[in-house]
Protein backbone atom coordinates (compact mmCIF):
# COMPACT_ATOMS: atom_id res chain seq x y z
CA UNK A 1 -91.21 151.47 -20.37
CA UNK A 2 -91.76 148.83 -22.85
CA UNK A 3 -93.75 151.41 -25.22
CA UNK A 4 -90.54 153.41 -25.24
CA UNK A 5 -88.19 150.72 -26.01
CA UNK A 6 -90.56 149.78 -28.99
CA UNK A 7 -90.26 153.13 -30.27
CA UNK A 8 -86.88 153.39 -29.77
CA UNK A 9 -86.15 149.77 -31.09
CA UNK A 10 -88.37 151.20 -34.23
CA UNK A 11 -86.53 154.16 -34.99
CA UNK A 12 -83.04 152.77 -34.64
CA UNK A 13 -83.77 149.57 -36.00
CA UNK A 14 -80.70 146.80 -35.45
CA UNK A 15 -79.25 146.22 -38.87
CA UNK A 16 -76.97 143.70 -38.44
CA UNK A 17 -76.94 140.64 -40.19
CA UNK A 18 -78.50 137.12 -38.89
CA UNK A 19 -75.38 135.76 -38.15
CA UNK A 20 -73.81 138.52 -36.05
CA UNK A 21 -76.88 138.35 -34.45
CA UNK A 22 -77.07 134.69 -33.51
CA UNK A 23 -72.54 134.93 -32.29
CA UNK A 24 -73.86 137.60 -29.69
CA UNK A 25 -77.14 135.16 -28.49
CA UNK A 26 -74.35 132.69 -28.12
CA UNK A 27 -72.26 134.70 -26.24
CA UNK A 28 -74.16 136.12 -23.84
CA UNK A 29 -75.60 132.28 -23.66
CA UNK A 30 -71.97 130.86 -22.77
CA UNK A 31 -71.32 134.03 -20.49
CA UNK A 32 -74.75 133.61 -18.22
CA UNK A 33 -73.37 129.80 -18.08
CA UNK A 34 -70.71 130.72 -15.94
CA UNK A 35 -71.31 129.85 -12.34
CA UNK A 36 -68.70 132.11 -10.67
CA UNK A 37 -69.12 134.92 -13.20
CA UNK A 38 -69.78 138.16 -11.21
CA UNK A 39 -70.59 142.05 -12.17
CA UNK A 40 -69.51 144.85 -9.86
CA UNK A 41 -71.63 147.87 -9.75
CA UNK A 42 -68.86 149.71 -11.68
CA UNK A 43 -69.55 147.71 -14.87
CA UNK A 44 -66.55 145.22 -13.73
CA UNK A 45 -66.09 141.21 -14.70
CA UNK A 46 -64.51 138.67 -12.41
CA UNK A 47 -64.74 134.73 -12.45
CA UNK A 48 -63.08 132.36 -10.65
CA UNK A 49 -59.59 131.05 -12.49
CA UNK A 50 -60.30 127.36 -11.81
CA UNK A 51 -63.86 127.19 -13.12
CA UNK A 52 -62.38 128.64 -17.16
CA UNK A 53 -59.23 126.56 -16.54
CA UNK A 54 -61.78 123.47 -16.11
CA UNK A 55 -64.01 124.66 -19.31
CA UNK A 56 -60.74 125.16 -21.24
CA UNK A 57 -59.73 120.97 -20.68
CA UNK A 58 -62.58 119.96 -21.57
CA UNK A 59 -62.88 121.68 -24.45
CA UNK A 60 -59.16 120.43 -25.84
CA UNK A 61 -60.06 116.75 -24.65
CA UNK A 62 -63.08 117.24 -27.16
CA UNK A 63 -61.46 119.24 -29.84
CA UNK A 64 -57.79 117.06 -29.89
CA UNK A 65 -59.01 114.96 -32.66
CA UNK A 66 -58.57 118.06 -35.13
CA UNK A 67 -54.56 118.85 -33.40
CA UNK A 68 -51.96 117.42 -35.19
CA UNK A 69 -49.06 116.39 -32.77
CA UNK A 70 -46.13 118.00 -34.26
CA UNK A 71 -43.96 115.23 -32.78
CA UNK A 72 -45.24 112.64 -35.30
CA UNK A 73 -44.95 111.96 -38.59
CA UNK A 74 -47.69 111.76 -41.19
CA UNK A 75 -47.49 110.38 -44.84
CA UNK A 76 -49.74 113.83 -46.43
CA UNK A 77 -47.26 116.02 -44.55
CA UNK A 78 -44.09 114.48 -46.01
CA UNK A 79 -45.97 114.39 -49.88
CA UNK A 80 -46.54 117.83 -49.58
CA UNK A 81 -42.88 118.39 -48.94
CA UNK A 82 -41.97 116.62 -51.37
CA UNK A 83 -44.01 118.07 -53.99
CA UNK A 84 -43.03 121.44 -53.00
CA UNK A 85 -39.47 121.08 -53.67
CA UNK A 86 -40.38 119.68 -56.97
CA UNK A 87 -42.94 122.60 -57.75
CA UNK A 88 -40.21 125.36 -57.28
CA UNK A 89 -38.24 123.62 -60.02
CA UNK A 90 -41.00 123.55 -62.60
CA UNK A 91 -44.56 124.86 -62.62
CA UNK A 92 -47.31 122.50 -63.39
CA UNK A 93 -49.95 122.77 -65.58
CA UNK A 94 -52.67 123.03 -63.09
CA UNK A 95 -50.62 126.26 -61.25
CA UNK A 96 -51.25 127.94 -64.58
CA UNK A 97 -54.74 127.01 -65.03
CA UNK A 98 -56.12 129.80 -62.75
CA UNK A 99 -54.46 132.35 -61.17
CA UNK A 100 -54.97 135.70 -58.83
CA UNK A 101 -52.89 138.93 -59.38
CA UNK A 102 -51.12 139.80 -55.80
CA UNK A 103 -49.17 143.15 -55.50
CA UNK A 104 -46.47 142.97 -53.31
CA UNK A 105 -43.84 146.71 -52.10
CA UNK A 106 -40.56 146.76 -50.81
CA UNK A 107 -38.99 149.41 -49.93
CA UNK A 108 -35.39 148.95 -50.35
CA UNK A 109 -32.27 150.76 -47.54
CA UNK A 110 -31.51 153.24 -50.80
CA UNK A 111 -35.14 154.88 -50.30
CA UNK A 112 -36.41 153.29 -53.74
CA UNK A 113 -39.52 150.86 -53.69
CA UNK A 114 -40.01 148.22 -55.23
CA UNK A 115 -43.74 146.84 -57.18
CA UNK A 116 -44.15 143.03 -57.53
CA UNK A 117 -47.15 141.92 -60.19
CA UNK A 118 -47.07 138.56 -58.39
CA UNK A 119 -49.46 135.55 -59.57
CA UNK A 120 -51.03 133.29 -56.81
CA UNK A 121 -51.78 129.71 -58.33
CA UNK A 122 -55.92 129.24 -57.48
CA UNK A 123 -55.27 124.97 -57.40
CA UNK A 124 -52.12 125.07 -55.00
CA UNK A 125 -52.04 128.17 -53.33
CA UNK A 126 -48.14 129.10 -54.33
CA UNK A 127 -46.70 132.35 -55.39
CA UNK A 128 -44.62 133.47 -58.40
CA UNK A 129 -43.15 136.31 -59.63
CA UNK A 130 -44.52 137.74 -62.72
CA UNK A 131 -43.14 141.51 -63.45
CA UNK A 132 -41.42 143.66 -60.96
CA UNK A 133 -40.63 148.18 -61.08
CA UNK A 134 -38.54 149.85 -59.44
CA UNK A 135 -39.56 153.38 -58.20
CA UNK A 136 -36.99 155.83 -57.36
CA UNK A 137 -36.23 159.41 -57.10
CA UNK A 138 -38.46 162.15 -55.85
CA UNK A 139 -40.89 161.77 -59.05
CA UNK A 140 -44.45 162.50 -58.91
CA UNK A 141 -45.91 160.51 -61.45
CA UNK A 142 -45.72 156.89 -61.69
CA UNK A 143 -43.19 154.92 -64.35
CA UNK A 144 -44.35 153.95 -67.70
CA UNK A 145 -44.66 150.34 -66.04
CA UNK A 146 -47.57 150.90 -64.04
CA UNK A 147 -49.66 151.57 -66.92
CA UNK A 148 -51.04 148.51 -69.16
CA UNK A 149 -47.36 147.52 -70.11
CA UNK A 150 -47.63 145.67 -66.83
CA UNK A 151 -50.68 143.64 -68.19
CA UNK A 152 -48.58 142.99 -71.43
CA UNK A 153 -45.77 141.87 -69.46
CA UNK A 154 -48.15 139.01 -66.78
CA UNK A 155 -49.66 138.26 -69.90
CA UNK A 156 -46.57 137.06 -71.48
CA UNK A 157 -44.92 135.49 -67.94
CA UNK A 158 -47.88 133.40 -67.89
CA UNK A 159 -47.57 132.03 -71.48
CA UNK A 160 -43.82 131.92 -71.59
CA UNK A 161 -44.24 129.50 -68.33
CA UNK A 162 -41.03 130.73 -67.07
CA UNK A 163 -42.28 130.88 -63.87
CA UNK A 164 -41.30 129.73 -60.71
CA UNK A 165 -43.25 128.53 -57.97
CA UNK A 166 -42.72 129.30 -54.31
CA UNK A 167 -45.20 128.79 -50.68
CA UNK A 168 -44.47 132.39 -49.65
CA UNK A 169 -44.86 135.78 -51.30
CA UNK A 170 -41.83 136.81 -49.53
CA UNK A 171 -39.57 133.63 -50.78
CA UNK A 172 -40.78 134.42 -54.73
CA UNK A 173 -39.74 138.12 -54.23
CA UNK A 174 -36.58 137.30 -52.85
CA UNK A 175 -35.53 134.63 -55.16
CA UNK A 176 -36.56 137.32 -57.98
CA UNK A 177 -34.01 139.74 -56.42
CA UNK A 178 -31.19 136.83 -56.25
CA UNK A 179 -31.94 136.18 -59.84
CA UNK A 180 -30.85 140.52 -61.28
């Protein structure tokens, strides 16, 4: 039996990585450290309630060091407010530095779709509107503003610095709408 699993083990070699390798050691680990665990014949689980409810305390009463209690205040959480509402006025210089292009659709209630060339500031993680198109009809082929115009037109949002700066994807697109 063990010649055959070699062969077998040999011709469909386990290619998954290290690390997907060592989760399942680990959970087959935590699962054989259950005491009430049990396997019908039928392939079935059970465990007793009371013995995860226990496992599950004392894993919070470990862990409750990294939960913030949203009942009290902290001094980072209120700068960060702060300096949000201050960001969506202006950009900073550091929100320009590096950024990632994000494409964002909406479809609108009229059947026409929407394409937002949205930047994603690298430094703080907030969104802005570069370009947008609007798609409509029954055409085929995409607008002229898919093609490198759209390049062109980033290009020149990011230099202008006319941009605004918001913490959702969904808040820059809509303020972008309120603003046509």
């Amino acid at each position: 039996m063990i010649t055959l699993q070699r062969f077998i083990a040999w011709l469909f070699p386990d290619r998954r990585t290290g690390h997907e390798k060592a989760r399942e050691r680990e959970f087959i680990k935590a699962a054989n450290s259950l005491k009430t665990l049990r396997v019908t014949p039928e392939g079935g689980m059970s465990i007793d309630p009371e013995e995860l409810r226990e496992q599950i305390v004392s894993a919070r009463e470990q862990l409750k060091h990294l939960v913030h209690n949203p009942g009290t205040r902290s001094g980072p959480c209120q700068t960060v407010a702060t300096d949000e509402v201050a960001q969506e006025a202006a950009p900073s210089a550091e929100e320009l530095q590096d950024c990632i292009e994000v494409v964002a659709w909406r479809r609108l209630s009229g059947g026409a779709t929407v394409r937002y060339v949205c930047l994603q500031s690298t430094h703080t993680g907030r969104y802005s509107v570069a370009t947008a198109c609007l798609f409509s009809g029954t055409s085929e082929s995409l607008p002229t503003c898919v093609d490198g115009n759209t390049h062109r037109q980033v290009a020149n949002a990011l230099q202008g610095g006319e941009l605004h700066w918001y913490a959702t994807v969904n808040k820059a697109m809509d303020t972008w709408d309120a603003e046509l």
